[in-house]
Protein backbone atom coordinates (compact mmCIF):
# COMPACT_ATOMS: atom_id res chain seq x y z
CA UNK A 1 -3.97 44.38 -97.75
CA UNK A 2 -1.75 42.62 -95.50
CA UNK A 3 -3.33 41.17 -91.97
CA UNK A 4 -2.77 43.81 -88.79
CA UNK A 5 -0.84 41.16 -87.38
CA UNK A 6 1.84 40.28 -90.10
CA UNK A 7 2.58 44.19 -90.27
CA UNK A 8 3.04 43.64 -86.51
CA UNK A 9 5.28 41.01 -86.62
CA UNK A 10 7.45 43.91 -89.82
CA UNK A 11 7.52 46.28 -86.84
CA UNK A 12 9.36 43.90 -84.61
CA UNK A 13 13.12 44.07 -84.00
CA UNK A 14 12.73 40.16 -84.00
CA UNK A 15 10.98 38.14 -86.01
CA UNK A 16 8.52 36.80 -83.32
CA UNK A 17 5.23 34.67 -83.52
CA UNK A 18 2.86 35.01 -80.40
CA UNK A 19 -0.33 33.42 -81.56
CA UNK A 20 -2.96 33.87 -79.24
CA UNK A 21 -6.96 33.59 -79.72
CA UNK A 22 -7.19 37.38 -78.53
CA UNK A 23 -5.31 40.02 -77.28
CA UNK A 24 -7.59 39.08 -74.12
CA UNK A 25 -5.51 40.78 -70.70
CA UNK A 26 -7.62 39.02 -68.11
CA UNK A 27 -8.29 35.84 -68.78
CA UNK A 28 -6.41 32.77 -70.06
CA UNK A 29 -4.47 32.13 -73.23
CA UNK A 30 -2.54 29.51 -75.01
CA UNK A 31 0.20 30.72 -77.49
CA UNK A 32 3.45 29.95 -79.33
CA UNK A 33 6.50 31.98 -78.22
CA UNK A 34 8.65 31.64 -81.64
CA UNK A 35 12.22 32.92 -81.81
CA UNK A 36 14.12 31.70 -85.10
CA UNK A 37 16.70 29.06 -84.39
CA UNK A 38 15.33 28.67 -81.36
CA UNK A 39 13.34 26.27 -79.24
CA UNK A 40 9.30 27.34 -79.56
CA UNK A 41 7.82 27.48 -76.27
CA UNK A 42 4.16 26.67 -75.83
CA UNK A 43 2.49 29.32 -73.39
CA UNK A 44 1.74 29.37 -70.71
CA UNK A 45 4.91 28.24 -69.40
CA UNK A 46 7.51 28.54 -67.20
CA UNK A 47 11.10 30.02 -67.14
CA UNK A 48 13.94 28.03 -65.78
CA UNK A 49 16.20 30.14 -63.35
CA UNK A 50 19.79 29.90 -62.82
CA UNK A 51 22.18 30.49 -60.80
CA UNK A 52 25.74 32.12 -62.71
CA UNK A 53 23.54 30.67 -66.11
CA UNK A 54 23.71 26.93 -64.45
CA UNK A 55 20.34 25.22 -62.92
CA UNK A 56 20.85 24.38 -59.69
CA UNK A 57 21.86 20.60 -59.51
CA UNK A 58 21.75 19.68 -62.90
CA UNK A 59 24.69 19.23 -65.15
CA UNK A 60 24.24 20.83 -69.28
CA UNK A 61 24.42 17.08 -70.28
CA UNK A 62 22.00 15.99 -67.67
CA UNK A 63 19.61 18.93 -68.69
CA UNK A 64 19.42 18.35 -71.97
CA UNK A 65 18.64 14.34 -71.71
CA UNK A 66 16.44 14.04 -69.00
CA UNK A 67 14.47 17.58 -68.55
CA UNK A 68 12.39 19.74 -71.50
CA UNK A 69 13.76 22.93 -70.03
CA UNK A 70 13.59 25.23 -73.17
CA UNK A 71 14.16 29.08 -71.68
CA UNK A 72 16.86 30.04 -69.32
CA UNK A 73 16.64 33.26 -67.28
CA UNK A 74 19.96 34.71 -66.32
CA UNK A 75 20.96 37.47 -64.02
CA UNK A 76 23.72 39.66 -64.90
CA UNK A 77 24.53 40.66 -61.96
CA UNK A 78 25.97 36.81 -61.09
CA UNK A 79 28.34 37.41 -63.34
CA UNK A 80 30.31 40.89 -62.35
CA UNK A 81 32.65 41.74 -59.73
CA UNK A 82 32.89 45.54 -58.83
CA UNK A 83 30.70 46.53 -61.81
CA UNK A 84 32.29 48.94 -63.89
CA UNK A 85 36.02 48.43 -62.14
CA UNK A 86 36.77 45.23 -63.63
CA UNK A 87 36.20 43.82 -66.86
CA UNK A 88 34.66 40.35 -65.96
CA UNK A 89 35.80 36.95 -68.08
CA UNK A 90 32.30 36.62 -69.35
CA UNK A 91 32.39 39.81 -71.64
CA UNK A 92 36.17 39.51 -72.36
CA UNK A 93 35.52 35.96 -74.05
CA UNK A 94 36.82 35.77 -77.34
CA UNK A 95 34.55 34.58 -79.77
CA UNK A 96 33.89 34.17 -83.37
CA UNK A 97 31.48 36.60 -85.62
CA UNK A 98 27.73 36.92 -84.07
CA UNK A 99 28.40 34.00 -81.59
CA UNK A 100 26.83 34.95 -78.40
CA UNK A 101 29.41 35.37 -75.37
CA UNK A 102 26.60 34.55 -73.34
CA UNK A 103 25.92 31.17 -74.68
CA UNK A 104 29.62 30.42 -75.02
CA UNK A 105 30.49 31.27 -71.37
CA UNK A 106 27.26 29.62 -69.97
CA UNK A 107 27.64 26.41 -72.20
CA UNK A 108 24.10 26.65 -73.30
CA UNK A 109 22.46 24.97 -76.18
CA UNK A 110 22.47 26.58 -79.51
CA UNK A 111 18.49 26.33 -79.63
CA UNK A 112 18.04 27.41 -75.59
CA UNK A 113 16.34 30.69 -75.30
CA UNK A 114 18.60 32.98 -73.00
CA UNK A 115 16.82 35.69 -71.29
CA UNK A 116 19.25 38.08 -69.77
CA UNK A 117 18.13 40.07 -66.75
CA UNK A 118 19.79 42.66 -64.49
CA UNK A 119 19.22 40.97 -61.18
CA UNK A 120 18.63 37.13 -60.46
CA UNK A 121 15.33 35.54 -59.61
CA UNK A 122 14.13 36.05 -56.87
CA UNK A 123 16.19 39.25 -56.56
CA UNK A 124 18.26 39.58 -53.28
CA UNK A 125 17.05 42.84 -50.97
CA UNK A 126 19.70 45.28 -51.94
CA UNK A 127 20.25 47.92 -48.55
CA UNK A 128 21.80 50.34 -50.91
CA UNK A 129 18.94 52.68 -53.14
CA UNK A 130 18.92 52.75 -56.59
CA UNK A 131 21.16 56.73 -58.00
CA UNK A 132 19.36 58.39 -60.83
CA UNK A 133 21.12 56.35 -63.84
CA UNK A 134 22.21 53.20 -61.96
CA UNK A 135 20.54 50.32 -60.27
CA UNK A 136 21.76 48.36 -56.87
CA UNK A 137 22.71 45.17 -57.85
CA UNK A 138 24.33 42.15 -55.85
CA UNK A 139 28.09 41.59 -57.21
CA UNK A 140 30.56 38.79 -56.32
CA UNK A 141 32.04 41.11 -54.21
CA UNK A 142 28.75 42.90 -52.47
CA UNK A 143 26.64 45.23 -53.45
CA UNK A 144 26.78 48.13 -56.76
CA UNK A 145 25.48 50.43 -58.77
CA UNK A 146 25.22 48.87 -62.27
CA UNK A 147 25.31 51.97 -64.77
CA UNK A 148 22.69 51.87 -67.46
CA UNK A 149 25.59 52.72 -69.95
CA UNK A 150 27.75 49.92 -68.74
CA UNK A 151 24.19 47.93 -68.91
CA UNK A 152 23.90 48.35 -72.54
CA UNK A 153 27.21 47.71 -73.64
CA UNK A 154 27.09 44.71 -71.48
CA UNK A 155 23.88 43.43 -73.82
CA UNK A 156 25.57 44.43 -77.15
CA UNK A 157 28.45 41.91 -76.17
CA UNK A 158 26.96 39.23 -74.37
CA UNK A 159 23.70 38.81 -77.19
CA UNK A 160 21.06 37.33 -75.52
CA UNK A 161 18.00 36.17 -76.67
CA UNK A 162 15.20 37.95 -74.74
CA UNK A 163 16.59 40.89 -72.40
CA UNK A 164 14.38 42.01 -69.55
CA UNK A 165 14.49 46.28 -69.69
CA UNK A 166 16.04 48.02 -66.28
CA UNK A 167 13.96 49.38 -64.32
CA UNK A 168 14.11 51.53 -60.98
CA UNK A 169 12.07 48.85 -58.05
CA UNK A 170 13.94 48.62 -55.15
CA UNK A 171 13.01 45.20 -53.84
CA UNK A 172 12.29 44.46 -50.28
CA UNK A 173 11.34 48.43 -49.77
CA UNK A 174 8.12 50.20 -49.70
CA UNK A 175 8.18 53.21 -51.94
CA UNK A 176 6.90 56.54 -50.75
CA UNK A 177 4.46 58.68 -52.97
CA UNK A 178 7.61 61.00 -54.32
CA UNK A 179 10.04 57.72 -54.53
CA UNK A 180 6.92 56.23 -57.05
CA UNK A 181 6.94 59.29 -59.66
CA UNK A 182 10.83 58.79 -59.53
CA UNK A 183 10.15 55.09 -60.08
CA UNK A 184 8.10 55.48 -63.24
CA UNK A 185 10.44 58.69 -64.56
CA UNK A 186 13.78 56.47 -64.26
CA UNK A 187 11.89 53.48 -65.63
CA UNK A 188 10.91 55.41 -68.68
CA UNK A 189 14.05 57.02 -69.14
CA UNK A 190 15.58 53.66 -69.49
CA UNK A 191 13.03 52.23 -71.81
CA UNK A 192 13.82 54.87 -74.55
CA UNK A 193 17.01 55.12 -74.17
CA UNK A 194 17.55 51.46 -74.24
CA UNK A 195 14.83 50.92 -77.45
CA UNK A 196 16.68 53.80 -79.61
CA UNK A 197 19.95 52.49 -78.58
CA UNK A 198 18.92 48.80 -79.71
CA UNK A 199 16.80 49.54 -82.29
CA UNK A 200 17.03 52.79 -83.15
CA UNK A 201 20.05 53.28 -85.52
CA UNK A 202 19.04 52.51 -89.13
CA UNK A 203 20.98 50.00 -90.99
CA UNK A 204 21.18 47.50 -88.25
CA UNK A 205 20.82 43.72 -88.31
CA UNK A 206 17.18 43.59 -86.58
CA UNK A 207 17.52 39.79 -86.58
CA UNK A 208 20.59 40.04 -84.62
CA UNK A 209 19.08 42.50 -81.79
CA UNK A 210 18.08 40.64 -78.44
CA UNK A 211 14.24 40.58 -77.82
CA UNK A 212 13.16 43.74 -75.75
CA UNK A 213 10.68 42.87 -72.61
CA UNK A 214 9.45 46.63 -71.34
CA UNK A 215 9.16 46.36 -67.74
CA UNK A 216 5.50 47.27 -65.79
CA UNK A 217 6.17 48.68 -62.44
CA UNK A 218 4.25 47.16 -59.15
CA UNK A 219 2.27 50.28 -59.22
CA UNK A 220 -1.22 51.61 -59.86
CA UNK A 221 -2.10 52.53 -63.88
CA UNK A 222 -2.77 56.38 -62.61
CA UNK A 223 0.72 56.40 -61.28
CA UNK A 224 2.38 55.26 -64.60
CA UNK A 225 -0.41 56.55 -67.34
CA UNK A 226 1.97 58.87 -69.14
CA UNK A 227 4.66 55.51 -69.14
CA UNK A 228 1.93 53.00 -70.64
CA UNK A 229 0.23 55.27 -73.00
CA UNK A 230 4.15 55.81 -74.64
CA UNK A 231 4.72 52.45 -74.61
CA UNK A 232 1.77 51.53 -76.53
CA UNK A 233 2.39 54.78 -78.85
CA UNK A 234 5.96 55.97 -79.81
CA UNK A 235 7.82 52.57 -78.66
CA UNK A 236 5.55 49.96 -79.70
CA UNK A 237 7.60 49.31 -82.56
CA UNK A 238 10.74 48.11 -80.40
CA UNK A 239 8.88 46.63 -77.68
CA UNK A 240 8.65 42.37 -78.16
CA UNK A 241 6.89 41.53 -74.51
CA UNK A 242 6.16 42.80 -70.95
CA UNK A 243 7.82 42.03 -67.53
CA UNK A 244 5.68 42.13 -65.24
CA UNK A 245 6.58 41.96 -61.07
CA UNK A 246 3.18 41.50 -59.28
CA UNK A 247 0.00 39.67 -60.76
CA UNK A 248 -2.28 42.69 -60.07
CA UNK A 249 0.05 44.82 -63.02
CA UNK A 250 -2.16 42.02 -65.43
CA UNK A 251 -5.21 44.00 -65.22
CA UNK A 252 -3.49 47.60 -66.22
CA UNK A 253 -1.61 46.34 -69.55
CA UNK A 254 -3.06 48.61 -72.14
CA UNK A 255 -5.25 46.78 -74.74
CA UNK A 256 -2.78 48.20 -77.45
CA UNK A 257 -0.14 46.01 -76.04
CA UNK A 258 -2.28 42.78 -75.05
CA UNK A 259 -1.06 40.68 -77.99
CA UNK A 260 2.29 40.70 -76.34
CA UNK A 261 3.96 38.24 -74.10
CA UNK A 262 4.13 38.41 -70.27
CA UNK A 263 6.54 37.46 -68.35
CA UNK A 264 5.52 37.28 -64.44
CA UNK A 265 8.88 37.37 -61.93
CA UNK A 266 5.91 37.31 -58.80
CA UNK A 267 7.72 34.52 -57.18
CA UNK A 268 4.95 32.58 -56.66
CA UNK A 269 5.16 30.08 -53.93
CA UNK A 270 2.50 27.42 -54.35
CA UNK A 271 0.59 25.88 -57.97
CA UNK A 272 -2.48 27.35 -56.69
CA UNK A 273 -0.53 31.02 -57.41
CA UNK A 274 0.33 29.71 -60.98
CA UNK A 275 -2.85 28.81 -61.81
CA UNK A 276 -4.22 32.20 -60.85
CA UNK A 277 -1.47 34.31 -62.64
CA UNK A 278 -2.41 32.46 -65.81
CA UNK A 279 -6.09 33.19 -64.94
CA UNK A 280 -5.08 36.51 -65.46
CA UNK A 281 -3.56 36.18 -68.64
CA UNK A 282 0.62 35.49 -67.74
CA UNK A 283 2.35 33.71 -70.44
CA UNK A 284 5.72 33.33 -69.24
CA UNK A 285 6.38 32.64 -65.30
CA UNK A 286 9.38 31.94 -62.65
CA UNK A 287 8.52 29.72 -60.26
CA UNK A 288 11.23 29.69 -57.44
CA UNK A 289 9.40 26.82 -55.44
CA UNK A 290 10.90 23.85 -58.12
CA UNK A 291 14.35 24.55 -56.52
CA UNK A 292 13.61 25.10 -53.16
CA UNK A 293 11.77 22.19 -52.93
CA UNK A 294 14.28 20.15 -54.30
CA UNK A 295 16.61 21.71 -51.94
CA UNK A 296 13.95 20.81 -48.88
CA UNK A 297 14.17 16.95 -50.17
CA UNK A 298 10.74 17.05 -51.38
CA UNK A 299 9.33 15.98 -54.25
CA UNK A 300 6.24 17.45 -55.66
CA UNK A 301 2.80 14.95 -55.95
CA UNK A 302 -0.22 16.65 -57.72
CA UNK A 303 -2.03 16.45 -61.00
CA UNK A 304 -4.28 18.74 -62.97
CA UNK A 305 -7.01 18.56 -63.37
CA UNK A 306 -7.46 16.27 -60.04
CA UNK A 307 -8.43 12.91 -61.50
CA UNK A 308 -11.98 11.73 -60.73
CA UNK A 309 -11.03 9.52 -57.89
CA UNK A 310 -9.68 12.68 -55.98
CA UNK A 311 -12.80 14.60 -56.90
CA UNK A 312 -14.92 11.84 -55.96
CA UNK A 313 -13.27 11.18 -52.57
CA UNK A 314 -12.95 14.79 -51.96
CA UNK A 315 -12.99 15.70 -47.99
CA UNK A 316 -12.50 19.30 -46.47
CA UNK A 317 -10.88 17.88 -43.90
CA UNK A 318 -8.39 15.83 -45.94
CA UNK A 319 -6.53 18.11 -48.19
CA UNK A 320 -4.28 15.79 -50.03
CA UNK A 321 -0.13 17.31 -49.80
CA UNK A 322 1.16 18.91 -52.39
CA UNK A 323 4.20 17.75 -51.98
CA UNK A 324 5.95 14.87 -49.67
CA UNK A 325 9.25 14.85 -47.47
CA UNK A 326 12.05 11.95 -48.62
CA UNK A 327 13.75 12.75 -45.23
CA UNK A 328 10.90 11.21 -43.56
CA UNK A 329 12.37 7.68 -42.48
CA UNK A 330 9.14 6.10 -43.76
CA UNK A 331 10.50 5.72 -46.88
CA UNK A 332 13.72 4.30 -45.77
CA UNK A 333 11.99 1.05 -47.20
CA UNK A 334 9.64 1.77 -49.96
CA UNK A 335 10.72 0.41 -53.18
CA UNK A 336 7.99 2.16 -55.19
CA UNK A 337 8.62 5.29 -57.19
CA UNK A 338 8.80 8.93 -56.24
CA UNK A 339 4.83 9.17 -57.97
CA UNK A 340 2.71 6.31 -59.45
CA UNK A 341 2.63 6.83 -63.14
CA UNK A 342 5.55 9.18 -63.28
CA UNK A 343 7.83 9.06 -66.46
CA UNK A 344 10.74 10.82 -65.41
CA UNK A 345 13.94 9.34 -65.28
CA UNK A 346 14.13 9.37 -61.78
CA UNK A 347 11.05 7.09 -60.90
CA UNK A 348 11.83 5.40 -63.87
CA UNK A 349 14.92 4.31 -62.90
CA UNK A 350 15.18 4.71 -58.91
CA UNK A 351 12.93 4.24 -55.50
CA UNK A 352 12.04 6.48 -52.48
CA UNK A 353 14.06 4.26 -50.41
CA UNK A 354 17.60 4.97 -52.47
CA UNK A 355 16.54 8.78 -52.63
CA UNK A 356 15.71 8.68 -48.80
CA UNK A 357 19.34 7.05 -48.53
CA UNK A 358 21.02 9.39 -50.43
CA UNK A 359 19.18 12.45 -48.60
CA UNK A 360 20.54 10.73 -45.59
CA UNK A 361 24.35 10.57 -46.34
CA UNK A 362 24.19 14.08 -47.54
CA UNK A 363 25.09 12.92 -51.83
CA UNK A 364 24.42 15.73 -54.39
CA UNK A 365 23.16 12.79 -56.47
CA UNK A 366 19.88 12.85 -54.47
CA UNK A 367 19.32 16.20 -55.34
CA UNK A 368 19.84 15.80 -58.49
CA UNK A 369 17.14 13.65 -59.09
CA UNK A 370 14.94 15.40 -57.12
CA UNK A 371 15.31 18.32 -59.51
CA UNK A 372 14.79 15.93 -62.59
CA UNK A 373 11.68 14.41 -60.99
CA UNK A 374 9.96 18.27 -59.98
CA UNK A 375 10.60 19.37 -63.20
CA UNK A 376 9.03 17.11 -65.10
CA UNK A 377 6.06 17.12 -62.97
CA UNK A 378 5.76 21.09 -63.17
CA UNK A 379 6.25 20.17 -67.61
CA UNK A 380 3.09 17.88 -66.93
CA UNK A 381 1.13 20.87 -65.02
CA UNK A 382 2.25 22.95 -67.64
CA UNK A 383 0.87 20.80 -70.62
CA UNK A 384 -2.38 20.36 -68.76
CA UNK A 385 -2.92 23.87 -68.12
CA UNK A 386 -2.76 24.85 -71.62
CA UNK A 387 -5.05 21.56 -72.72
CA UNK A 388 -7.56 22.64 -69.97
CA UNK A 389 -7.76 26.63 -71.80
CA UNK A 390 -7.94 25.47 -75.09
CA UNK A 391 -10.89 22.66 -73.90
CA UNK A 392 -12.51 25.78 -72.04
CA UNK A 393 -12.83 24.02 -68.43
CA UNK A 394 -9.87 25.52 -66.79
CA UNK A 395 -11.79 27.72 -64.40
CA UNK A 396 -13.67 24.52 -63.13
CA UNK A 397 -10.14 23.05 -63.53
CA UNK A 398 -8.74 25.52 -60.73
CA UNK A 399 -11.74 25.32 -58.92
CA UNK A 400 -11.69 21.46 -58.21
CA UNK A 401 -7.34 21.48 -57.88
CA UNK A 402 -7.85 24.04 -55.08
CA UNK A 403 -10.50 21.89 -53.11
CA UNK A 404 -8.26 19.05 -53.53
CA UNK A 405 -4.96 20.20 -52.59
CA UNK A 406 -3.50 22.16 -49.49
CA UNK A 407 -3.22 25.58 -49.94
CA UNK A 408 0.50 25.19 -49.48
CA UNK A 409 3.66 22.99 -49.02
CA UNK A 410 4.56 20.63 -46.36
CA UNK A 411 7.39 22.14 -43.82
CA UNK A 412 10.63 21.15 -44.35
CA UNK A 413 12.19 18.93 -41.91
CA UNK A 414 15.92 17.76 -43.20
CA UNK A 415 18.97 19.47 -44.07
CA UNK A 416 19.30 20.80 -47.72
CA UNK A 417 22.56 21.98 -49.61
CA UNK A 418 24.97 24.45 -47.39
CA UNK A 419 23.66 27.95 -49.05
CA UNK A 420 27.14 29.85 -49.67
CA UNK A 421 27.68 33.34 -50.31
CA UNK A 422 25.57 35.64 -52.65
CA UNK A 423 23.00 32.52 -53.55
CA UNK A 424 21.20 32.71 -50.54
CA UNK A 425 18.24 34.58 -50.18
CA UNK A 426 17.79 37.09 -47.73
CA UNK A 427 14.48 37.83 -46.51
CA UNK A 428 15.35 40.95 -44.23
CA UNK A 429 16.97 42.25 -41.36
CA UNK A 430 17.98 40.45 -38.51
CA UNK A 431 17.71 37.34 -39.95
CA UNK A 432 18.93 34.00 -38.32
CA UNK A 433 20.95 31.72 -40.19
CA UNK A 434 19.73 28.70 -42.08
CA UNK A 435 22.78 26.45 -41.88
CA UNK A 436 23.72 24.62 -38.83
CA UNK A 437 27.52 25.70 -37.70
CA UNK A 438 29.67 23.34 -39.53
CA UNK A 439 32.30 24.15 -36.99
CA UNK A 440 30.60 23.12 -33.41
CA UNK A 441 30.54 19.88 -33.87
CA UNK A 442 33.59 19.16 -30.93
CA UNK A 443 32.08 21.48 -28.87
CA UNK A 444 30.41 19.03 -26.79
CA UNK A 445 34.24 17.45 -26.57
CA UNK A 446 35.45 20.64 -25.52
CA UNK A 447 32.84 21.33 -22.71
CA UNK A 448 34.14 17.41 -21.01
CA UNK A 449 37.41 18.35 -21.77
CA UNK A 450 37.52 21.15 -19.62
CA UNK A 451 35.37 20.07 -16.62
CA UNK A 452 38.33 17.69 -16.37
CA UNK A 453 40.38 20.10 -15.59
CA UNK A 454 40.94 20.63 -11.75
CA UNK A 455 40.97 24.09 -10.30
CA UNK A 456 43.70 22.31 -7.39
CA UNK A 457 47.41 22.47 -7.84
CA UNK A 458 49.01 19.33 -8.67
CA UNK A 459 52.43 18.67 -8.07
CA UNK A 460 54.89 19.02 -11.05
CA UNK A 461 56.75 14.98 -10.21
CA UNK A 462 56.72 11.57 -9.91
CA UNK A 463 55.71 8.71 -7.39
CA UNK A 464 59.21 9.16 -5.50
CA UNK A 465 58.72 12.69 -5.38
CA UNK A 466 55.42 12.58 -3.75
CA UNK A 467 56.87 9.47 -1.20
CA UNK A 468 60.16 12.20 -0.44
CA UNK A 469 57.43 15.35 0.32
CA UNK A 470 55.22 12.98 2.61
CA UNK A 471 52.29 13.01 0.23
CA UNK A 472 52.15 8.99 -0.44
CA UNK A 473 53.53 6.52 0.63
CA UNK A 474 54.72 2.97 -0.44
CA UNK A 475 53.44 -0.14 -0.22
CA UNK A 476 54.38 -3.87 -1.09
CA UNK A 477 51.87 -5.66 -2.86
């Protein structure tokens, strides 16, 4: 008789290999995320976001020599104009039998894992609400419904790897108690009709069918029983993973679906948050702060576990930074690297000082190895996460990291990119802008300029004319 887990793996749409010690749900677990022909990606990990399929700062070439990014996590919605009124270039590109569009329009590599999503991550606040078979999403060109019909046939052309199911959350809004049981009824609308579409049809290519991640709402497990119990039931079969949008949706994954992979879009904001996500059993996770710290000009400077030096100097009242500001003209001499130790290209190969230049005169370069240098450091958190499970001391692991460390990052002090457009992040209403006016740079000019200007009439001629009126006179010098 054949294991329970190899007719598991028959069931799948995908041929997909998620090896973990238990289908535990909370507590922590190593893994192997396996697609065919694809890069395997040790769990936990994290996801890579983009920005229009690109990582911020860093060029395909540059990615693929100097970072270990494996996963990608796209947003459709960077890609459409007025959804549904315009065909956009990326699912008009021609292309040759079962190549992806996606991965030809993106210039990804053939062995990247794409994970195609309807909004970006984190997801701009959308002001319009979600219609009964559309979502809001963020165009080029403002905000849209995105049809779940136009939705699908926008999968079946673009071929992703991993595709994150729609689902009705309206970010940046508190639902009522009626706008939750719509919630979960849209949600699970969308699911089935998505899975059957995908899936459904006999005769199909399963191998060529994207990866189906069912989404968990942020809600309670009485408020989306019927929703859970169906999708450990009747769509099991089509299901590959879970997307999950707040850490406390760990502890209501049915035990029927705990052998899957989760994928956390929580936006955490500090290590400290990672660590206790994969307490709780995440396997796959965005985290927003590599970017945004790269964008600040600061480069991040922590280790797990703490080495013994840090545990044996430990002081309350010195909580070592997780993280240190280039813009700081301290290091407008330092010729040692961005971190003791570090292998990355960028302390292999460059100093604070040059980065503190760079930050300085405003070059994208700087950036750009900023982003190198965080990334590799949040690989190296990564890898020792996963040792620490597998060794069994990552709870006294956590426990010693979060005595160590501040509870969260220094405050930014310098300038970062100029945020254009749809790719910056709005965090409600009324909100003051976060770029200095590129345009008010004369205006102390202006303001001398015109308290040089006399409110008294002056006489429209010259020295003779002034003599002739009786308004000067001449003298011999």
């Amino acid at each position: 008789m054949e294991p329970e887990s190899d007719q598991l793996l028959k069931r799948m749409p995908n041929p997909l290999s998620v090896l973990h010690p238990a289908p535990s749900v909370l507590a922590p677990r190593v893994g192997n995320f396996t697609i065919p022909g694809r890069k395997s990606i040790q769990t936990p990990h994290y996801v890579a976001m983009t920005t229009r399929g690109a990582v911020s700062h860093l060029s395909p070439d540059v990615l693929q020599e100097h970072t270990n990014i494996s996963s990608l996590h796209i947003g459709l919605e960077d890609f459409l104009e007025k959804a549904q009124l315009a065909v956009p270039p990326i699912l008009s590109i021609p292309r040759t039998g079962t190549e992806s569009r996606l991965r030809k329009f993106i210039a990804a590599r053939d062995d990247d894992v794409l994970i195609l999503d309807t909004r970006r991550a984190p997801p701009t606040f959308t002001p319009q609400h979600n219609l009964p078979t559309a979502v809001a999403i963020l165009t080029s060109m403002g905000f849209h419904p995105l049809e779940a019909e136009y939705w699908l046939d926008s999968i079946e052309k673009l071929q992703p790897d991993i595709v994150i199911g729609i689902s009705d959350i309206m970010h940046g809004h508190i639902p009522g108690v009626k706008r939750r049981e719509t919630m979960v009824d849209r949600t699970h609308a969308y699911t089935r009709d998505a899975t059957q579409r995908l899936y459904g049809e006999k005769g199909d290519n399963a191998e060529s069918k994207p990866l189906y991640f069912a989404p968990i709402l942020p809600l309670e497990n009485t408020q989306q029983s019927f929703y859970l119990e169906d999708l450990a039931d009747e769509l099991r079969p089509a299901i590959s993973g879970l997307a999950i949008y707040e850490s406390a949706s760990l502890s209501i994954v049915p035990e029927e679906l705990g052998d899957l992979p989760r994928m956390c879009f929580s936006n955490t904001k500090t290590p400290q948050q990672v660590l206790r996500e994969v307490s709780l059993g995440a396997d796959l996770l965005t985290v927003s702060f590599i970017g945004e710290l790269s964008d600040a000009g600061m480069a991040l400077d922590f280790t797990f576990p703490p080495t013994k030096l840090q545990q044996e100097s430990e002081s309350k009242s010195t909580a070592q930074p997780l993280a240190f500001d280039l813009w700081d003209r301290s290091h407008a001499a330092s010729v040692t690297p961005i971190s003791e130790g570090c292998e990355c290209y960028t302390c292999q190969k460059h100093h604070r000082a040059y980065i503190c230049h760079l930050l300085s005169a405003k070059e994208m370069l700087a950036w750009s190895l900023l982003q190198i240098h965080n990334y590799h450091v949040m690989d190296t958190f990564f890898a020792a996460i996963r040792e620490s499970i597998a060794e069994g001391t990552f709870e006294t692991d956590s426990s010693a990291f979060e005595r160590i460390y501040a509870p969260a990052f220094p405050q930014q002090t310098g300038e970062g990119p100029r945020l254009r457009g749809y790719s910056s992040r709005v965090s409600g209403p009324a909100e003051s802008k976060r770029n200095a006016s590129a345009y008010g740079r004369l205006d102390e000019r202006l303001a001398i300029y015109a308290q040089s200007q006399s409110s008294v009439a002056t006489p429209d001629t010259n020295a003779d004319g002034l003599v002739e009126h009786g308004f000067a006179e001449k003298t011999e010098t």
